[in-house]
C-alpha atoms as a PDB file:
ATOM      1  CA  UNK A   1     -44.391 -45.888 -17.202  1.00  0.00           C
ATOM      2  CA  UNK A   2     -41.803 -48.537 -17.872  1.00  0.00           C
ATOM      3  CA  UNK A   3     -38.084 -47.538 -18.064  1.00  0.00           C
ATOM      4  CA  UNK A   4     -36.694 -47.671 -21.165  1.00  0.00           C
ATOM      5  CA  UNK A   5     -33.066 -47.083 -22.682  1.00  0.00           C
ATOM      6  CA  UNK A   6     -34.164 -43.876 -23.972  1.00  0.00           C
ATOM      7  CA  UNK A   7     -34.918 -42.856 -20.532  1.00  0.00           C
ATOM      8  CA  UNK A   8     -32.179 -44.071 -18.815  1.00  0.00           C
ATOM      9  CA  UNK A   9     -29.833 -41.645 -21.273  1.00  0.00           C
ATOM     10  CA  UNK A  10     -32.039 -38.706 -20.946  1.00  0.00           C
ATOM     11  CA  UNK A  11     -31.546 -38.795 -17.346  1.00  0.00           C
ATOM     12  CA  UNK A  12     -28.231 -39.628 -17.402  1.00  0.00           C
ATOM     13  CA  UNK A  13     -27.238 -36.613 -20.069  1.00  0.00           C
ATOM     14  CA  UNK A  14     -29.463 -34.203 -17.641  1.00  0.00           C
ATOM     15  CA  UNK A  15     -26.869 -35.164 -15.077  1.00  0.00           C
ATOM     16  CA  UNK A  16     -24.054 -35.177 -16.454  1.00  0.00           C
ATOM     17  CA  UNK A  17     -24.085 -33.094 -19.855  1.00  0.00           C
ATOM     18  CA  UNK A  18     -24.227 -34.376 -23.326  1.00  0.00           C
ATOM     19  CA  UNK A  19     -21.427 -35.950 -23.815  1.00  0.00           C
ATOM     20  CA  UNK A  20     -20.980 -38.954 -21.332  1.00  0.00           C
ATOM     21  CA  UNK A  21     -17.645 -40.830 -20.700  1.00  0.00           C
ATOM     22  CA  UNK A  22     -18.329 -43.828 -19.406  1.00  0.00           C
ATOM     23  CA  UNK A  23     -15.750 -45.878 -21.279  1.00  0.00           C
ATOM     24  CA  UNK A  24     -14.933 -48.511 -18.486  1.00  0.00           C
ATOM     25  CA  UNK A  25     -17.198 -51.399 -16.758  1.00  0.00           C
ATOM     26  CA  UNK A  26     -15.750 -51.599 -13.369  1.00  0.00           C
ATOM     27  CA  UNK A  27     -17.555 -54.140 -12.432  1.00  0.00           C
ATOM     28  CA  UNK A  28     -20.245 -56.631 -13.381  1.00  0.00           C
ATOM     29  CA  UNK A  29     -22.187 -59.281 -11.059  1.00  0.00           C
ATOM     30  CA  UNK A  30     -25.483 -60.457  -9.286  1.00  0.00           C
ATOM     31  CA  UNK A  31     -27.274 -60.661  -6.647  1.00  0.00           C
ATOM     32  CA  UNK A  32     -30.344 -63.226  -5.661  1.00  0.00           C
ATOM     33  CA  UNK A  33     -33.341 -61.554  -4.134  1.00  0.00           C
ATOM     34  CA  UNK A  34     -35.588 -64.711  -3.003  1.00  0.00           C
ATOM     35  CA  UNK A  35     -38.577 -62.687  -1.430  1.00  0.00           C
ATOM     36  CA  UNK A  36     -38.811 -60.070  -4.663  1.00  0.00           C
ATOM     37  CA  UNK A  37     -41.434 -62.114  -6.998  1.00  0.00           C
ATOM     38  CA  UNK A  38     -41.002 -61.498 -10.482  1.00  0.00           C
ATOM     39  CA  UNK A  39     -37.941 -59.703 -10.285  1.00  0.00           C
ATOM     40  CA  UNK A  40     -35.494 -62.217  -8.021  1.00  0.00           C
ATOM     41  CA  UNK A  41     -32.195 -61.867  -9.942  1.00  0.00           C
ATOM     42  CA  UNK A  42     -30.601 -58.394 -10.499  1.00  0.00           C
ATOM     43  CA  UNK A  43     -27.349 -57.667 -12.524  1.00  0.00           C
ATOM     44  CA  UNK A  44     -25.258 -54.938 -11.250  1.00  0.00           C
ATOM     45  CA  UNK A  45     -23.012 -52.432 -13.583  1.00  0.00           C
ATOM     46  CA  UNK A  46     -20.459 -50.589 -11.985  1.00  0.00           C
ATOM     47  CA  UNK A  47     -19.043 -48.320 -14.709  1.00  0.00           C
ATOM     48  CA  UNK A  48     -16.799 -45.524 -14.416  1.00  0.00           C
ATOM     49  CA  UNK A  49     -16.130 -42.292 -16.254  1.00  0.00           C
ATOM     50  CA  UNK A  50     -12.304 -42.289 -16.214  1.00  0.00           C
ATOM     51  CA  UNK A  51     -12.421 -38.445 -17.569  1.00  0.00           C
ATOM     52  CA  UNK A  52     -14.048 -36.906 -14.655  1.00  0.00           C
ATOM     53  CA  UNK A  53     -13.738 -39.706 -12.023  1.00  0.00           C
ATOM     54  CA  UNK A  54     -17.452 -40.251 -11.597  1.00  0.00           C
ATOM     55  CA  UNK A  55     -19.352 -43.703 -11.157  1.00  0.00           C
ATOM     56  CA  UNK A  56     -22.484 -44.699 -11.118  1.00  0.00           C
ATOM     57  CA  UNK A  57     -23.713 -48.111 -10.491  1.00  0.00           C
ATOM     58  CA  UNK A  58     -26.942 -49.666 -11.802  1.00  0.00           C
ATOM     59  CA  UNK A  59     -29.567 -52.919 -11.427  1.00  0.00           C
ATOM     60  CA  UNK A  60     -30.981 -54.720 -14.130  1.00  0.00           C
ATOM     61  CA  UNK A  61     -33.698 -56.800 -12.616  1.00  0.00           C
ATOM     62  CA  UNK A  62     -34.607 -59.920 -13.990  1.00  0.00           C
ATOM     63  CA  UNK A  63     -37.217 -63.062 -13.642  1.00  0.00           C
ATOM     64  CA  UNK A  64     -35.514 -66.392 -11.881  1.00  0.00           C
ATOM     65  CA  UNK A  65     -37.939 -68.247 -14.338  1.00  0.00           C
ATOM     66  CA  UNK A  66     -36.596 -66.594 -17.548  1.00  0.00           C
ATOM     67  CA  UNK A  67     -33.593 -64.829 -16.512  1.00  0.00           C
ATOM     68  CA  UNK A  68     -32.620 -62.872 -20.076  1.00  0.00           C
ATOM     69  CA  UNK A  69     -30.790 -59.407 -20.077  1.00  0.00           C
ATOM     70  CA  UNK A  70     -28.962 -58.137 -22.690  1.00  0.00           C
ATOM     71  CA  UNK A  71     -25.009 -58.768 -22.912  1.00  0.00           C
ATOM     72  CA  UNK A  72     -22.837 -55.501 -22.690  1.00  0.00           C
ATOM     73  CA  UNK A  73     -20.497 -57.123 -24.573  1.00  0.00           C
ATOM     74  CA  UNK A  74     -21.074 -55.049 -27.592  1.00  0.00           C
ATOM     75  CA  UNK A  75     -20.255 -51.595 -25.344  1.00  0.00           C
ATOM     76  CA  UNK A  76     -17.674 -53.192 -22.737  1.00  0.00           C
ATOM     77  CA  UNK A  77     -14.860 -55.802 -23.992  1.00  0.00           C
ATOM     78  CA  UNK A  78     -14.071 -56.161 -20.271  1.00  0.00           C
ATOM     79  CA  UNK A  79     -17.801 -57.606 -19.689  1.00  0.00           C
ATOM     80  CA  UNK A  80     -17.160 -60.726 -21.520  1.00  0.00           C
ATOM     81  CA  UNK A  81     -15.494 -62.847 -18.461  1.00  0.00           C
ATOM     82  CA  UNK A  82     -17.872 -61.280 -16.010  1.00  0.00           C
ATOM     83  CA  UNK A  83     -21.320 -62.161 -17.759  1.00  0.00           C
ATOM     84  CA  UNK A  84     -20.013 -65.899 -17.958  1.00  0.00           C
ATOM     85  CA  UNK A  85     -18.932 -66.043 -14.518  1.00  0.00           C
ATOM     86  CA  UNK A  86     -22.324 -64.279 -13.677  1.00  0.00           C
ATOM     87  CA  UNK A  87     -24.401 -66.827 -15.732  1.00  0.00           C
ATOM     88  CA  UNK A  88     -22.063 -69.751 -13.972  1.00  0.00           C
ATOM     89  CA  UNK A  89     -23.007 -68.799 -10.572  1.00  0.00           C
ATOM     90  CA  UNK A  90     -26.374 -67.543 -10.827  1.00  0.00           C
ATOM     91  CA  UNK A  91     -28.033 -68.728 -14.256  1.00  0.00           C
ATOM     92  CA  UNK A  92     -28.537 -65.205 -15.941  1.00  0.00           C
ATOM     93  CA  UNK A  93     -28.827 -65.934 -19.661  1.00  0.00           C
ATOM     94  CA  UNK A  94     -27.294 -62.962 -21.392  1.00  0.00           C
ATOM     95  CA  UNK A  95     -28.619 -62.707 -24.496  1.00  0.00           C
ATOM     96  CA  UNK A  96     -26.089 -62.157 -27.706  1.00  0.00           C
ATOM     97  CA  UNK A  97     -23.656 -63.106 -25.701  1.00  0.00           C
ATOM     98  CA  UNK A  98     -20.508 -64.300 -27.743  1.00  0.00           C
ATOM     99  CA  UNK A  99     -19.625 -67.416 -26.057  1.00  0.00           C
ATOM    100  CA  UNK A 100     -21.876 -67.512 -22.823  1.00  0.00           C
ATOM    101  CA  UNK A 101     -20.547 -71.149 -21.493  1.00  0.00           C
ATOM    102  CA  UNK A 102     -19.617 -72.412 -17.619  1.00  0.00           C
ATOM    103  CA  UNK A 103     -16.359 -71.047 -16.948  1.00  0.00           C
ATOM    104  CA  UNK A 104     -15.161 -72.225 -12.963  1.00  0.00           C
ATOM    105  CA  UNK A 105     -18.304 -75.024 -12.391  1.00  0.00           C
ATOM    106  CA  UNK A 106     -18.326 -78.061 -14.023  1.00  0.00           C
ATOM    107  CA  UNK A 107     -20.905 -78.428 -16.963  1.00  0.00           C
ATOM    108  CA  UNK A 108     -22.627 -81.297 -15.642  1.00  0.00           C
ATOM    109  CA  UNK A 109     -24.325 -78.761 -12.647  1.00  0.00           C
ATOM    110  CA  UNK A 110     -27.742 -78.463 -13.309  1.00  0.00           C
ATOM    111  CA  UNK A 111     -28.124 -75.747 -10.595  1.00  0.00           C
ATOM    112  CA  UNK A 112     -26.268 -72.310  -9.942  1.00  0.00           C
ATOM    113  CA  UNK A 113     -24.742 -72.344  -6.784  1.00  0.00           C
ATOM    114  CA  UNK A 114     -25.123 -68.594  -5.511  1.00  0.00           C
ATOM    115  CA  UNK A 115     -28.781 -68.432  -5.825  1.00  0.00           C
ATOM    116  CA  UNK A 116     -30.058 -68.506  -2.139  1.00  0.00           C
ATOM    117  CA  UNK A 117     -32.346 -71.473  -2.694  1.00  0.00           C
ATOM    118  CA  UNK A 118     -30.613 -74.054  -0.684  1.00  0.00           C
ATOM    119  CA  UNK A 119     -30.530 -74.689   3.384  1.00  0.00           C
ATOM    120  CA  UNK A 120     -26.890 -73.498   4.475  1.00  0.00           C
ATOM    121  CA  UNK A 121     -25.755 -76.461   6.540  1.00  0.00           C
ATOM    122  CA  UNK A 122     -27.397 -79.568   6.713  1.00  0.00           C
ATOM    123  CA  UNK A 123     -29.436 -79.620   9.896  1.00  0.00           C
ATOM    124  CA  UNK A 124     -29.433 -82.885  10.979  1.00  0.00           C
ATOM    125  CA  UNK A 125     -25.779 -82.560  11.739  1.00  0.00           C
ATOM    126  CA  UNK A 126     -24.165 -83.753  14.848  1.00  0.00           C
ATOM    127  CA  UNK A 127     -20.188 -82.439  14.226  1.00  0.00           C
ATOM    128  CA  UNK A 128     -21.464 -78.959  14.444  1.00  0.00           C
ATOM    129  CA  UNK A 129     -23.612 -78.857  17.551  1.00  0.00           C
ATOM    130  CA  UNK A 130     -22.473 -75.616  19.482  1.00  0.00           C
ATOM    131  CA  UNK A 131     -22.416 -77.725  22.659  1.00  0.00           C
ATOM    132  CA  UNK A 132     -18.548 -79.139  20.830  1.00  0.00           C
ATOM    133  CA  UNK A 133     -17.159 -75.822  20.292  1.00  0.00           C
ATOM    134  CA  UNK A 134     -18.302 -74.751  23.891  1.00  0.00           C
ATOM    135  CA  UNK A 135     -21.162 -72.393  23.036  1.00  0.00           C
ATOM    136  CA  UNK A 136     -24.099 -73.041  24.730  1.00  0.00           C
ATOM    137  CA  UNK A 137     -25.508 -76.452  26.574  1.00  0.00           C
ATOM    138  CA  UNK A 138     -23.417 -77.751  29.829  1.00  0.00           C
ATOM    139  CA  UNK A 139     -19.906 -78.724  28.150  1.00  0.00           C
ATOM    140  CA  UNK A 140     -17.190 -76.493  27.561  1.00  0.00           C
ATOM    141  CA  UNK A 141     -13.969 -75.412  27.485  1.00  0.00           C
ATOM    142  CA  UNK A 142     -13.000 -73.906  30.918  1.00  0.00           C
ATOM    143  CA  UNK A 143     -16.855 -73.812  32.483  1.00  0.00           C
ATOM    144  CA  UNK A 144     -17.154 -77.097  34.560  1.00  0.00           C
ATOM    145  CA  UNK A 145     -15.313 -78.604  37.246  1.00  0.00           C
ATOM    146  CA  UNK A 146     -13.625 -82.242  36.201  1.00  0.00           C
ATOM    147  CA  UNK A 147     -11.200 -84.589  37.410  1.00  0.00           C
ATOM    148  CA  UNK A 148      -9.042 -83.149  34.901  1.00  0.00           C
ATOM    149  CA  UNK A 149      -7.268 -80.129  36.743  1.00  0.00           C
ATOM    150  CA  UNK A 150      -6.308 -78.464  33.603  1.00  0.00           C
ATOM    151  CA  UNK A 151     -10.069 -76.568  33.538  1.00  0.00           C
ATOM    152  CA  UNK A 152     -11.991 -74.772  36.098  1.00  0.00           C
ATOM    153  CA  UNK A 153     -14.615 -72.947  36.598  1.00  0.00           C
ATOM    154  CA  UNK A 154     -15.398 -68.946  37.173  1.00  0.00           C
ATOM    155  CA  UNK A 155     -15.527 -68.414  40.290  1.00  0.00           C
ATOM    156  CA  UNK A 156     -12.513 -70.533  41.393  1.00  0.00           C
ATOM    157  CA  UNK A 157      -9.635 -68.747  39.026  1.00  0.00           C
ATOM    158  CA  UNK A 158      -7.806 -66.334  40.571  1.00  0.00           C
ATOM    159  CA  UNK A 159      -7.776 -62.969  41.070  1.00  0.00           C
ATOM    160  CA  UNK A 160      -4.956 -61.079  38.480  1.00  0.00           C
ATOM    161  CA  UNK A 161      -1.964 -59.524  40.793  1.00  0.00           C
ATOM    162  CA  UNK A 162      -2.083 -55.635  40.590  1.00  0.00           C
ATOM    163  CA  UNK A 163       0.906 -54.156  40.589  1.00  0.00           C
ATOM    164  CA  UNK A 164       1.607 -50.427  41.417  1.00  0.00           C
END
């Protein structure tokens, strides 16, 4: 049985009653699911019924190959901004969208930079070796004895005072 907008509102009106006030998007964004095949991008509605202070907050899942969902543009004013800052960032087309365009990256990216399908750090990377930041490996800060007398080990500082 596939979901449909139909039964999205008949569930909705048997929890809440008939008439439902959900008059303001809170929120609007995505999320990048790499190991969920066929349905890797999701687009996340927080909207809020001012009237009774309730919110509910819903996924729209979506193919990373042909990432189309419909705009909400023509419900929520307020979703405008979001949808192009969601389709900047993570490539969701959202179709009859007024003016879907890249709004903070430059237009020559041909990739969408919160999508989890780069490494994080470059791994052939010296600078960051934990052994420089004394983490791990036989150099650090305060761990080894040295001709400098400015670090020492352990066992060799001394014991606090206690005072009674």
């Amino acid at each position: 049985m596939a979901l449909t907008n139909e039964i999205v509102k008949q569930r909705l009106v048997e929890k809440f009653g008939e008439q439902l006030h959900f008059k303001f998007l809170a929120d609007l964004q995505a999320v990048h699911y790499p190991d969920k095949k066929g349905a890797e991008l999701a687009v996340v509605y927080h909207v809020h019924n001012l009237k009774d202070n309730i919110r509910i907050r819903f996924k729209v899942f979506a193919d990373i190959t042909k990432p189309d969902v419909f705009s909400a543009t023509a419900l929520f004013q307020s979703a405008n901004w979001m949808e192009r800052e969601t389709y900047d960032f993570f490539g969701v087309n959202f179709l009859g969208h007024p003016n879907l365009i890249r709004v903070l990256n430059v237009d020559e990216m041909d990739y969408f930079p919160m999508r989890k399908e780069f490494p994080l750090e470059d791994q052939s990377r010296i600078d960051k070796d934990d052994e420089m930041f004394g983490r791990g490996g036989s150099v650090g800060f305060g761990t080894q004895k040295g001709t400098h007398h400015d670090t020492i080990a352990e066992d060799e500082k001394p014991e606090p005072k206690k005072e009674f």
